[in-house]
PDB file of N, CA and C in Angstrom:
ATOM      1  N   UNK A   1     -13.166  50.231  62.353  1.00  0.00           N
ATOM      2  CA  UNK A   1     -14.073  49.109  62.194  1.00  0.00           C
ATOM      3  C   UNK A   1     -15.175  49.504  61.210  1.00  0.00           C
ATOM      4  N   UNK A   2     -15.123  48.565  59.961  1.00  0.00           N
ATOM      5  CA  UNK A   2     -16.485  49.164  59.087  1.00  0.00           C
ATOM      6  C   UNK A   2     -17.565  48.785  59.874  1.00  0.00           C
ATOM      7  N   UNK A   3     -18.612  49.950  59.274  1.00  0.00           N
ATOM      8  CA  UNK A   3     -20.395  49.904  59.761  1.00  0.00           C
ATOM      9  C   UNK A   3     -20.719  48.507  59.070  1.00  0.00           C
ATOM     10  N   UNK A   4     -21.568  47.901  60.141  1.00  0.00           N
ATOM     11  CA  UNK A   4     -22.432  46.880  59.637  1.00  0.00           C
ATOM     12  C   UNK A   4     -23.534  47.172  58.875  1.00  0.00           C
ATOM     13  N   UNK A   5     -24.342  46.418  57.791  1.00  0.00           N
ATOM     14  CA  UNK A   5     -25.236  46.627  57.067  1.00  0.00           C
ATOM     15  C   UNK A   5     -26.195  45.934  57.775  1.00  0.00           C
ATOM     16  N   UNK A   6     -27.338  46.061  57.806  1.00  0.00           N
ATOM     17  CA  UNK A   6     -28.522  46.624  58.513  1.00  0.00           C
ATOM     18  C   UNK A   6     -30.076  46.194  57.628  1.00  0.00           C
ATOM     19  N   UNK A   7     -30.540  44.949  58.076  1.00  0.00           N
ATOM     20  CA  UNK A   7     -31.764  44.938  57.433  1.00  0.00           C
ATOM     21  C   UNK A   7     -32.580  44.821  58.400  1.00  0.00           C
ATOM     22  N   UNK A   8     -34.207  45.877  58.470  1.00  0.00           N
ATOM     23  CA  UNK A   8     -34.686  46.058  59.507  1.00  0.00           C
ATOM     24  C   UNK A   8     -36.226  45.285  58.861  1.00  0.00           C
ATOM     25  N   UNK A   9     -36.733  44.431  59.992  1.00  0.00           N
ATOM     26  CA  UNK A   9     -37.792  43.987  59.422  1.00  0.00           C
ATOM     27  C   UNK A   9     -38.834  43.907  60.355  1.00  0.00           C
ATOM     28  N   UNK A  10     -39.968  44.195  60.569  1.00  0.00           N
ATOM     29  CA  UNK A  10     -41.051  44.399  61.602  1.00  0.00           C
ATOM     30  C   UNK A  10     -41.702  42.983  61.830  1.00  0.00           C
ATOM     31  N   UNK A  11     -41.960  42.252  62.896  1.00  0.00           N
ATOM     32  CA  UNK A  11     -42.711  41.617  63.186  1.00  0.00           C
ATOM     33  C   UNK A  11     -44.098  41.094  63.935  1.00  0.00           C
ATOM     34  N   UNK A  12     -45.056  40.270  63.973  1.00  0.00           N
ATOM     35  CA  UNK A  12     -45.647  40.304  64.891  1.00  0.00           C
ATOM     36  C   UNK A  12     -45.419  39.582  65.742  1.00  0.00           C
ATOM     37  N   UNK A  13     -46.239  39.397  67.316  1.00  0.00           N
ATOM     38  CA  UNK A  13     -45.713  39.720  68.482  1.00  0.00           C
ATOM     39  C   UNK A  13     -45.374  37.863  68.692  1.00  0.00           C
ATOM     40  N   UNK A  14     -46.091  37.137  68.622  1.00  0.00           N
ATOM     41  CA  UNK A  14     -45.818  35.409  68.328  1.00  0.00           C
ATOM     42  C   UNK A  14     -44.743  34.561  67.999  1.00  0.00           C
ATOM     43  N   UNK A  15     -44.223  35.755  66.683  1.00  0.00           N
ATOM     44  CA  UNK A  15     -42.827  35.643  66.024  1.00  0.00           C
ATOM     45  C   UNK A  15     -41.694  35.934  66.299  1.00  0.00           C
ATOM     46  N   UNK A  16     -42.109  37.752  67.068  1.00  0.00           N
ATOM     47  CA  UNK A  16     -41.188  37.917  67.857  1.00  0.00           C
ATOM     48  C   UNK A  16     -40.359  37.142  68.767  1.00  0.00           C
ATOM     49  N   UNK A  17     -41.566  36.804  70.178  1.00  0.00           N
ATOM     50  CA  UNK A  17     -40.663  36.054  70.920  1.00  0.00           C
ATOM     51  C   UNK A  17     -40.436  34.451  70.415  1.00  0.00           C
ATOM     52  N   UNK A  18     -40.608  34.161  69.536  1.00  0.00           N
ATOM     53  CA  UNK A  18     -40.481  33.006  68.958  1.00  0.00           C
ATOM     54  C   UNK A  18     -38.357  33.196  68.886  1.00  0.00           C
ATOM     55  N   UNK A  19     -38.098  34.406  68.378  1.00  0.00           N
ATOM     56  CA  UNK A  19     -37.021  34.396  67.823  1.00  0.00           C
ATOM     57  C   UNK A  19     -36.463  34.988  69.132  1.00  0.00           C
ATOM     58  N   UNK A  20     -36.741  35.542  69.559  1.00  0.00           N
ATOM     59  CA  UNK A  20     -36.105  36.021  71.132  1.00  0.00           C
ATOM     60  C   UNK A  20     -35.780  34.910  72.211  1.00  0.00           C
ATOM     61  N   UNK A  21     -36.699  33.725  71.824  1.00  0.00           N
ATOM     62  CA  UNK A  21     -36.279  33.045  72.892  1.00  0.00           C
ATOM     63  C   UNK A  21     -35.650  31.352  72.423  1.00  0.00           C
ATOM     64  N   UNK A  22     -34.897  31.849  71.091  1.00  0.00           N
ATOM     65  CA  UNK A  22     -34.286  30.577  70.202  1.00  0.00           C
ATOM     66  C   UNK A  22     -35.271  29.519  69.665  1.00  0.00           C
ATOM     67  N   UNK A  23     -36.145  30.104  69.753  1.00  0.00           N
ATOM     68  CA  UNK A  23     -37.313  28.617  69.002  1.00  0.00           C
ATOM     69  C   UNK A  23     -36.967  29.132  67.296  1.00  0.00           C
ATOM     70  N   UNK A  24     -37.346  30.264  67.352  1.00  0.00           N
ATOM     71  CA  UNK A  24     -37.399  30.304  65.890  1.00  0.00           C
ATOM     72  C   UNK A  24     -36.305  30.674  64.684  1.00  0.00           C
ATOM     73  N   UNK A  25     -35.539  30.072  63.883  1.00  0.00           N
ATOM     74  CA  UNK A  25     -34.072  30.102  63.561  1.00  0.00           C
ATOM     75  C   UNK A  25     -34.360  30.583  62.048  1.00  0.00           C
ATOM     76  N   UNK A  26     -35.525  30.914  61.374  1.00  0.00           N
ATOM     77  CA  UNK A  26     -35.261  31.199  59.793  1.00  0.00           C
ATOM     78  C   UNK A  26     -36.548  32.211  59.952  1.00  0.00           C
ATOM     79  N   UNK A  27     -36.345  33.150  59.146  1.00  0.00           N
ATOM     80  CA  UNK A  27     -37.730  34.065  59.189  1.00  0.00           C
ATOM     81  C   UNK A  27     -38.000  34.153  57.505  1.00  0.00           C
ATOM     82  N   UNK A  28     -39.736  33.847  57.185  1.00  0.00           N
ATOM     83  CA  UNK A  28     -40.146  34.205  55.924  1.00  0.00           C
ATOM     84  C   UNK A  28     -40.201  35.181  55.280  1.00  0.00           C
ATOM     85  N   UNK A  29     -39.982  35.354  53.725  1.00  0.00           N
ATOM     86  CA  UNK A  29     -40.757  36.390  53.117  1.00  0.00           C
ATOM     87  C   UNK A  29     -41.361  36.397  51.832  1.00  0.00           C
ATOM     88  N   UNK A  30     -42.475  36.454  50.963  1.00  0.00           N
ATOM     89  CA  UNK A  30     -42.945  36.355  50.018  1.00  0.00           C
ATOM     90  C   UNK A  30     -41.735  36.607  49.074  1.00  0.00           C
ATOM     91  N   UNK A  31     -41.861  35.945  47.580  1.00  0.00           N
ATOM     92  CA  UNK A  31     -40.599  36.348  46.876  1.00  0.00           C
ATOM     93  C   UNK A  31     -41.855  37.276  45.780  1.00  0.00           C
ATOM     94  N   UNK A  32     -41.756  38.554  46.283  1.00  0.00           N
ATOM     95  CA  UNK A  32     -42.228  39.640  45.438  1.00  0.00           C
ATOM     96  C   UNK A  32     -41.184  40.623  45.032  1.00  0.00           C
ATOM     97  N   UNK A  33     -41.550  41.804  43.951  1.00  0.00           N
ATOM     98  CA  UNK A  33     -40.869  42.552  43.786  1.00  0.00           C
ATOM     99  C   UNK A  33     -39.777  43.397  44.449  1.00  0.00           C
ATOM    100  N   UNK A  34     -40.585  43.598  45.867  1.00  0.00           N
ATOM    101  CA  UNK A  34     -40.244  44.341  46.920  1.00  0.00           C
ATOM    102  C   UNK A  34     -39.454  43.416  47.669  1.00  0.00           C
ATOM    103  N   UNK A  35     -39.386  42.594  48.132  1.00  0.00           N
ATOM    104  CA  UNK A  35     -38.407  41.657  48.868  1.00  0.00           C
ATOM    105  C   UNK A  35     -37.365  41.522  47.891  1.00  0.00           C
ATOM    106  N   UNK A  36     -37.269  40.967  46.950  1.00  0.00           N
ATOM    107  CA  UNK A  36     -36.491  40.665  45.558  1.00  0.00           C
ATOM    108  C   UNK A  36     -35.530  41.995  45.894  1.00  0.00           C
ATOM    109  N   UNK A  37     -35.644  43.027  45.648  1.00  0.00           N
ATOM    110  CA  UNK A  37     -34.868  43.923  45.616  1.00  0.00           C
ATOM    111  C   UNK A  37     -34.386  44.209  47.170  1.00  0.00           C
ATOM    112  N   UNK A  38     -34.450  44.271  48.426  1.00  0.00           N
ATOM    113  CA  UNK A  38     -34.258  44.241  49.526  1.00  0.00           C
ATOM    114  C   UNK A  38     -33.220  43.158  49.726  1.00  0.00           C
ATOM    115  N   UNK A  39     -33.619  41.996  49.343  1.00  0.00           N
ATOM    116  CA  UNK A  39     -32.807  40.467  49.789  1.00  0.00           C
ATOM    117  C   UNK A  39     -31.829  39.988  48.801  1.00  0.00           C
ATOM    118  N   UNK A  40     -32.077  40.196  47.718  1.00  0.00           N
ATOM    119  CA  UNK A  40     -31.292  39.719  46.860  1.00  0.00           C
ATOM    120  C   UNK A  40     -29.857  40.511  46.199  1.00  0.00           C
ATOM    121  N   UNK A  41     -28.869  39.880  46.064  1.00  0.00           N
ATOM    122  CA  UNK A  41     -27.642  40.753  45.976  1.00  0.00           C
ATOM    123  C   UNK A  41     -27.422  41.409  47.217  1.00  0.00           C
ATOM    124  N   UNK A  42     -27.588  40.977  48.491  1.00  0.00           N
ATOM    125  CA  UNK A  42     -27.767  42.127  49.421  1.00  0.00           C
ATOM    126  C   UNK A  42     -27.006  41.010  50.313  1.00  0.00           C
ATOM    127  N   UNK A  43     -25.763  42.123  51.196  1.00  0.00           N
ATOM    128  CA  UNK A  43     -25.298  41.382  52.123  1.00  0.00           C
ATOM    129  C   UNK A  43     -25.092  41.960  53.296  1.00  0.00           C
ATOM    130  N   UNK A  44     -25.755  41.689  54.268  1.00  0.00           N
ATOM    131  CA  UNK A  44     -26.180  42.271  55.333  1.00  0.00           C
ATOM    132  C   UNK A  44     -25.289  41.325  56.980  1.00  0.00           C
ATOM    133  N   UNK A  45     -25.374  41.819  57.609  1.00  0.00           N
ATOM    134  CA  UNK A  45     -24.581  41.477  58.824  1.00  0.00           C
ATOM    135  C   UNK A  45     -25.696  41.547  59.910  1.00  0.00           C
ATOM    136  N   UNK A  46     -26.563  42.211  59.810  1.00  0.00           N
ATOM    137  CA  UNK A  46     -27.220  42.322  61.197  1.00  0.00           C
ATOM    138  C   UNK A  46     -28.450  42.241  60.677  1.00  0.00           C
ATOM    139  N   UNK A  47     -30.009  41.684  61.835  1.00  0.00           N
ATOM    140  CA  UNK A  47     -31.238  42.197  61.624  1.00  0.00           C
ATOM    141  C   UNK A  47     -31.801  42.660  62.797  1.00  0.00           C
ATOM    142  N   UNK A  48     -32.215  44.109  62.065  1.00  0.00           N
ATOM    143  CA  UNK A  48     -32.837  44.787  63.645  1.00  0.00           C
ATOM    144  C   UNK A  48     -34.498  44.190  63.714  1.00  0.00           C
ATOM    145  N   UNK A  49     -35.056  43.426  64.685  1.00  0.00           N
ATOM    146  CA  UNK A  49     -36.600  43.099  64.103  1.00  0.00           C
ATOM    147  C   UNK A  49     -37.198  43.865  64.932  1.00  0.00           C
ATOM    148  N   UNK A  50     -38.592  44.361  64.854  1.00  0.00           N
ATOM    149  CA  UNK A  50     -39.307  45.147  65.526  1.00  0.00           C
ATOM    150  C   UNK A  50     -40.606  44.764  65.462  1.00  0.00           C
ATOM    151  N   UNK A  51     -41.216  44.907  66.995  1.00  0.00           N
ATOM    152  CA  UNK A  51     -42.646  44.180  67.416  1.00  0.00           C
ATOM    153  C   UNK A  51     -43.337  45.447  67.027  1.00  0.00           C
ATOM    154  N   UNK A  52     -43.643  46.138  65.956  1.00  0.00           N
ATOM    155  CA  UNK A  52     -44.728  47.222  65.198  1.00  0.00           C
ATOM    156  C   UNK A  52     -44.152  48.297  65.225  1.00  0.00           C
ATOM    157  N   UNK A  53     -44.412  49.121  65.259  1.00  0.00           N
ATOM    158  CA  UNK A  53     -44.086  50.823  64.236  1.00  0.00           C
ATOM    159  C   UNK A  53     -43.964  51.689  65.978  1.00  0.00           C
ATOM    160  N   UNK A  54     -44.714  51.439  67.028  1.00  0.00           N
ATOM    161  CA  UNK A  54     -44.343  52.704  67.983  1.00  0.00           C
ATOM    162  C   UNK A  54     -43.144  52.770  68.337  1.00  0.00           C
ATOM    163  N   UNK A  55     -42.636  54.586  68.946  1.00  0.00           N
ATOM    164  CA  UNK A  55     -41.847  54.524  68.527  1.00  0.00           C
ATOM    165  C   UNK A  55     -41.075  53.524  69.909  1.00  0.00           C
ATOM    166  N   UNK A  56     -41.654  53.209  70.757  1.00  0.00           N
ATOM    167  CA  UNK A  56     -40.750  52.439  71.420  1.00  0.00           C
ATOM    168  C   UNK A  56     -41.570  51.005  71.867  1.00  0.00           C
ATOM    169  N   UNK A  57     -41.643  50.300  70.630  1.00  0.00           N
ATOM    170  CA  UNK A  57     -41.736  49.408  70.097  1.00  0.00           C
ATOM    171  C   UNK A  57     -40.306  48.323  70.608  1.00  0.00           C
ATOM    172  N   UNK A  58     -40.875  47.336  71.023  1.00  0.00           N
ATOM    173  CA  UNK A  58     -39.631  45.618  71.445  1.00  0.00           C
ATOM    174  C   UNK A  58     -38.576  45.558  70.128  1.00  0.00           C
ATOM    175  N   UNK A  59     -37.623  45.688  70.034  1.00  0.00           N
ATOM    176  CA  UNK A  59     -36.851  45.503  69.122  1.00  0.00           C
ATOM    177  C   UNK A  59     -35.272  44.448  69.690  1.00  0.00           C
ATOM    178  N   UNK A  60     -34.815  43.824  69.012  1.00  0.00           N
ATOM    179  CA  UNK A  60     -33.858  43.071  68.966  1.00  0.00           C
ATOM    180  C   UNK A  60     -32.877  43.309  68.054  1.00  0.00           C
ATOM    181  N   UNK A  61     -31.071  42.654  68.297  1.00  0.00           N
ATOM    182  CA  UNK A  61     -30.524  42.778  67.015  1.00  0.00           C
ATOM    183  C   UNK A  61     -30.184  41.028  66.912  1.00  0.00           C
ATOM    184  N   UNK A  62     -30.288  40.720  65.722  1.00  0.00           N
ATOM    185  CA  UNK A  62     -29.596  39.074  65.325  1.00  0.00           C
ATOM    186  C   UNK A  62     -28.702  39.577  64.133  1.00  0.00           C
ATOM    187  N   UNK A  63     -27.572  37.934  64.530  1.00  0.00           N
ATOM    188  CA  UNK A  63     -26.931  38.179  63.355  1.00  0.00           C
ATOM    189  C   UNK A  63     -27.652  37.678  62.334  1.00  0.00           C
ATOM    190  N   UNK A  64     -27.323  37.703  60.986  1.00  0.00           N
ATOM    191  CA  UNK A  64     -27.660  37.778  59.164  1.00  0.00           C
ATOM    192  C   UNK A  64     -27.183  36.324  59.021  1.00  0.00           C
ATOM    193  N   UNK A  65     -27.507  35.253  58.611  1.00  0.00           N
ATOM    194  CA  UNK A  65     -26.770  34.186  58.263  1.00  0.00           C
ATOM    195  C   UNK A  65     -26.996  33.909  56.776  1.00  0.00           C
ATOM    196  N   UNK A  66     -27.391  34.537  55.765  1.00  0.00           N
ATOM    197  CA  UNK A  66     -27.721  34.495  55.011  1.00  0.00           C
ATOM    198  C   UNK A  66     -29.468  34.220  54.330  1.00  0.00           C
ATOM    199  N   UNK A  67     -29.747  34.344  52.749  1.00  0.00           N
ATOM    200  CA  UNK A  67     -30.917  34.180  52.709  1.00  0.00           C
ATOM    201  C   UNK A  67     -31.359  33.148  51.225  1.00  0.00           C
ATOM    202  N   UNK A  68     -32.071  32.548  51.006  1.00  0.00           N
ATOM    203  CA  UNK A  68     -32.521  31.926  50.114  1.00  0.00           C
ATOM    204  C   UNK A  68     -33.672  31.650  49.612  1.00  0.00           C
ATOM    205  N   UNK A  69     -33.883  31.318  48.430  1.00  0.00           N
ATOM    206  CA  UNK A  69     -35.126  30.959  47.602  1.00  0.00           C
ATOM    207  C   UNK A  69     -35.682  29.671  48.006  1.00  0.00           C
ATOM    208  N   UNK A  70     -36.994  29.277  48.290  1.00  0.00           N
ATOM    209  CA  UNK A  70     -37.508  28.270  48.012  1.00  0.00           C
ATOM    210  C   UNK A  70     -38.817  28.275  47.950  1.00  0.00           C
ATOM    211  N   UNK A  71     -38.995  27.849  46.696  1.00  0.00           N
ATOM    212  CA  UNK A  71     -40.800  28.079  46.278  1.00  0.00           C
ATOM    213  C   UNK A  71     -40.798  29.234  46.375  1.00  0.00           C
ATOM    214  N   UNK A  72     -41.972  29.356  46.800  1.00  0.00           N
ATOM    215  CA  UNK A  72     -42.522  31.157  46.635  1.00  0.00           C
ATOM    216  C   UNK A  72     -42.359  31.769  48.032  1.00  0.00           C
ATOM    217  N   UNK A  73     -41.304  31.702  48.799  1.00  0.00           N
ATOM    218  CA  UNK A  73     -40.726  32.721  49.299  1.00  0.00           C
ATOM    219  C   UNK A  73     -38.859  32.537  49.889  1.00  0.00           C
ATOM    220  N   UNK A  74     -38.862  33.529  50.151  1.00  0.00           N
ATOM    221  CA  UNK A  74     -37.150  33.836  50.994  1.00  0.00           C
ATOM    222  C   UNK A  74     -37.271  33.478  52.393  1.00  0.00           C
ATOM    223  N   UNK A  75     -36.217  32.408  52.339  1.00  0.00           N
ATOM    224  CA  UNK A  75     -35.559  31.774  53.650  1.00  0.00           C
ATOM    225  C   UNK A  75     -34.659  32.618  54.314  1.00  0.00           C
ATOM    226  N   UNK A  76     -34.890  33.395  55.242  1.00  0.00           N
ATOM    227  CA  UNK A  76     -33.780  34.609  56.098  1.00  0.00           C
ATOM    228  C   UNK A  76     -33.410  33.478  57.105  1.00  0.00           C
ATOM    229  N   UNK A  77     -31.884  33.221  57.133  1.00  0.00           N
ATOM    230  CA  UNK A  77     -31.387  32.378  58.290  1.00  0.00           C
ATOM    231  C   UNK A  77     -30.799  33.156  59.356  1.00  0.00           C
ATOM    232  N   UNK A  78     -31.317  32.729  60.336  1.00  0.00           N
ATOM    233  CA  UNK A  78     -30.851  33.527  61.782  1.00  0.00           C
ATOM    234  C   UNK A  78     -29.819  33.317  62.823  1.00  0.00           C
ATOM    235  N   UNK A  79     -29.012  34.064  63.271  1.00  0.00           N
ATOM    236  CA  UNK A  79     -27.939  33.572  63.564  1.00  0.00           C
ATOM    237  C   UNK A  79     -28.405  33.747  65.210  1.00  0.00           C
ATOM    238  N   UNK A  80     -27.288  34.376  66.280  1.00  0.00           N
ATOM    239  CA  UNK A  80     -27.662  34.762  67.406  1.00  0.00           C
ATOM    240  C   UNK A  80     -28.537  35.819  67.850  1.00  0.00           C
ATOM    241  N   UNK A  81     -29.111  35.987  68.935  1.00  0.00           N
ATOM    242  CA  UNK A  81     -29.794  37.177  69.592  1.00  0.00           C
ATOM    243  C   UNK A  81     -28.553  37.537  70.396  1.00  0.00           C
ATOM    244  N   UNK A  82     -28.376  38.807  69.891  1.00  0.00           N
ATOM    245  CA  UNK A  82     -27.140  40.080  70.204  1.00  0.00           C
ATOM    246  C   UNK A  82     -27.889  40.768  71.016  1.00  0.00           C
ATOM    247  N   UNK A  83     -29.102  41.077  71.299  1.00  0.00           N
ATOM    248  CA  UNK A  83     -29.554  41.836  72.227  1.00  0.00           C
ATOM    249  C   UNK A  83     -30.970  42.148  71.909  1.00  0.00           C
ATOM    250  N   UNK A  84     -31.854  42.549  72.975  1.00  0.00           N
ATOM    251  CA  UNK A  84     -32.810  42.787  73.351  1.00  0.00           C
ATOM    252  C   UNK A  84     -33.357  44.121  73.551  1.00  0.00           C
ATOM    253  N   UNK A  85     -34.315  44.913  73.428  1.00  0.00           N
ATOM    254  CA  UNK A  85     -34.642  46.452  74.262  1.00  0.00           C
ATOM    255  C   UNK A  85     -36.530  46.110  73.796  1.00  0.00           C
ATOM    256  N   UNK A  86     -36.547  46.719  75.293  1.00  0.00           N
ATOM    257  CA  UNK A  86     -38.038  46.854  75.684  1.00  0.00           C
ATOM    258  C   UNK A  86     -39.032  45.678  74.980  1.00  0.00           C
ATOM    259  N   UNK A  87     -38.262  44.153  75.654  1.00  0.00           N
ATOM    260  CA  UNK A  87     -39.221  42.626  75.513  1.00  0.00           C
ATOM    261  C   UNK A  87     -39.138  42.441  77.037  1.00  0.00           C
ATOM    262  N   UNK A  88     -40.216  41.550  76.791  1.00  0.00           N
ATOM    263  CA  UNK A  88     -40.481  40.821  78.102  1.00  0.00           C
ATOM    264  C   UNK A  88     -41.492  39.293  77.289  1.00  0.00           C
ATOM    265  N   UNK A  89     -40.924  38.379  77.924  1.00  0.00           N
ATOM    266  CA  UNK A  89     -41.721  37.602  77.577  1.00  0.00           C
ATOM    267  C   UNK A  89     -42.952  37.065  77.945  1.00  0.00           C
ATOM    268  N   UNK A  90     -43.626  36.667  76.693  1.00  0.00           N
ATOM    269  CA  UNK A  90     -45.251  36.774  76.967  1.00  0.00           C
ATOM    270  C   UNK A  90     -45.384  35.924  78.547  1.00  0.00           C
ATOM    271  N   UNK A  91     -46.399  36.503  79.138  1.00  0.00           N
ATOM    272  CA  UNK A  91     -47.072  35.170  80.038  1.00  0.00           C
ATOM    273  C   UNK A  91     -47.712  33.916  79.556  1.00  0.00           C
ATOM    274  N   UNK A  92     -46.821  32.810  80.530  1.00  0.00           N
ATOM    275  CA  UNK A  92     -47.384  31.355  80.182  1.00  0.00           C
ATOM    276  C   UNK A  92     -48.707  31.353  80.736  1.00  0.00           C
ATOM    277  N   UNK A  93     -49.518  30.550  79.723  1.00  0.00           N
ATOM    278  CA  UNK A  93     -50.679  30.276  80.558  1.00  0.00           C
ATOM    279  C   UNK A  93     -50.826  29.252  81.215  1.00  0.00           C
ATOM    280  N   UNK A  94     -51.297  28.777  82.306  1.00  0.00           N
ATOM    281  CA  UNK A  94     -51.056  27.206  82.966  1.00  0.00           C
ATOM    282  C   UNK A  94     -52.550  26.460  82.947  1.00  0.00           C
ATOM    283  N   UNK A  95     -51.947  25.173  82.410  1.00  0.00           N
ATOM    284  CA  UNK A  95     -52.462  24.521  81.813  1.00  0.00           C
ATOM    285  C   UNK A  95     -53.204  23.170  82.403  1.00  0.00           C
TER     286      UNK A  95
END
């Protein structure tokens, strides 16, 4: 079975469970130099996202559905949540 390709992208914590819990289906990115070369020509199968840099930091895997231009940034389309490690979802506040 070939290795899947692998784009890992950090998020904050809002966004996170935004996408953890199916609300959120496309993730942004500025169309700069640095994205440009990351996203473009690039075909990827999986995204690992991560709630900040520690090392045991909330991370998820989704599938890659592809990515696109519009205006001034990249449309990352999101496929399923494949899995979860160390989330919990935020507390509701009642209202």
């Amino acid at each position: 079975m070939p290795k899947k390709s692998l784009l890992s992208l950090t998020l904050h914590r809002q966004f996170f469970d935004e996408i953890a819990i199916g609300e959120k289906t496309k993730e942004y990115r500025e169309r700069k130099p640095y994205w440009k070369k990351r996203l473009e020509g690039r075909d990827y199968d999986l995204i690992r996202f991560r709630n900040g840099y520690a090392k045991d930091a909330p991370e998820m895997l989704v599938e890659f559905r592809g990515v696109r231009r519009s205006g001034s940034v990249y449309v990352i389309k999101l496929g399923r949540v494949l899995s979860k490690k160390r989330w919990r979802p935020a507390k509701q506040t009642e209202k």
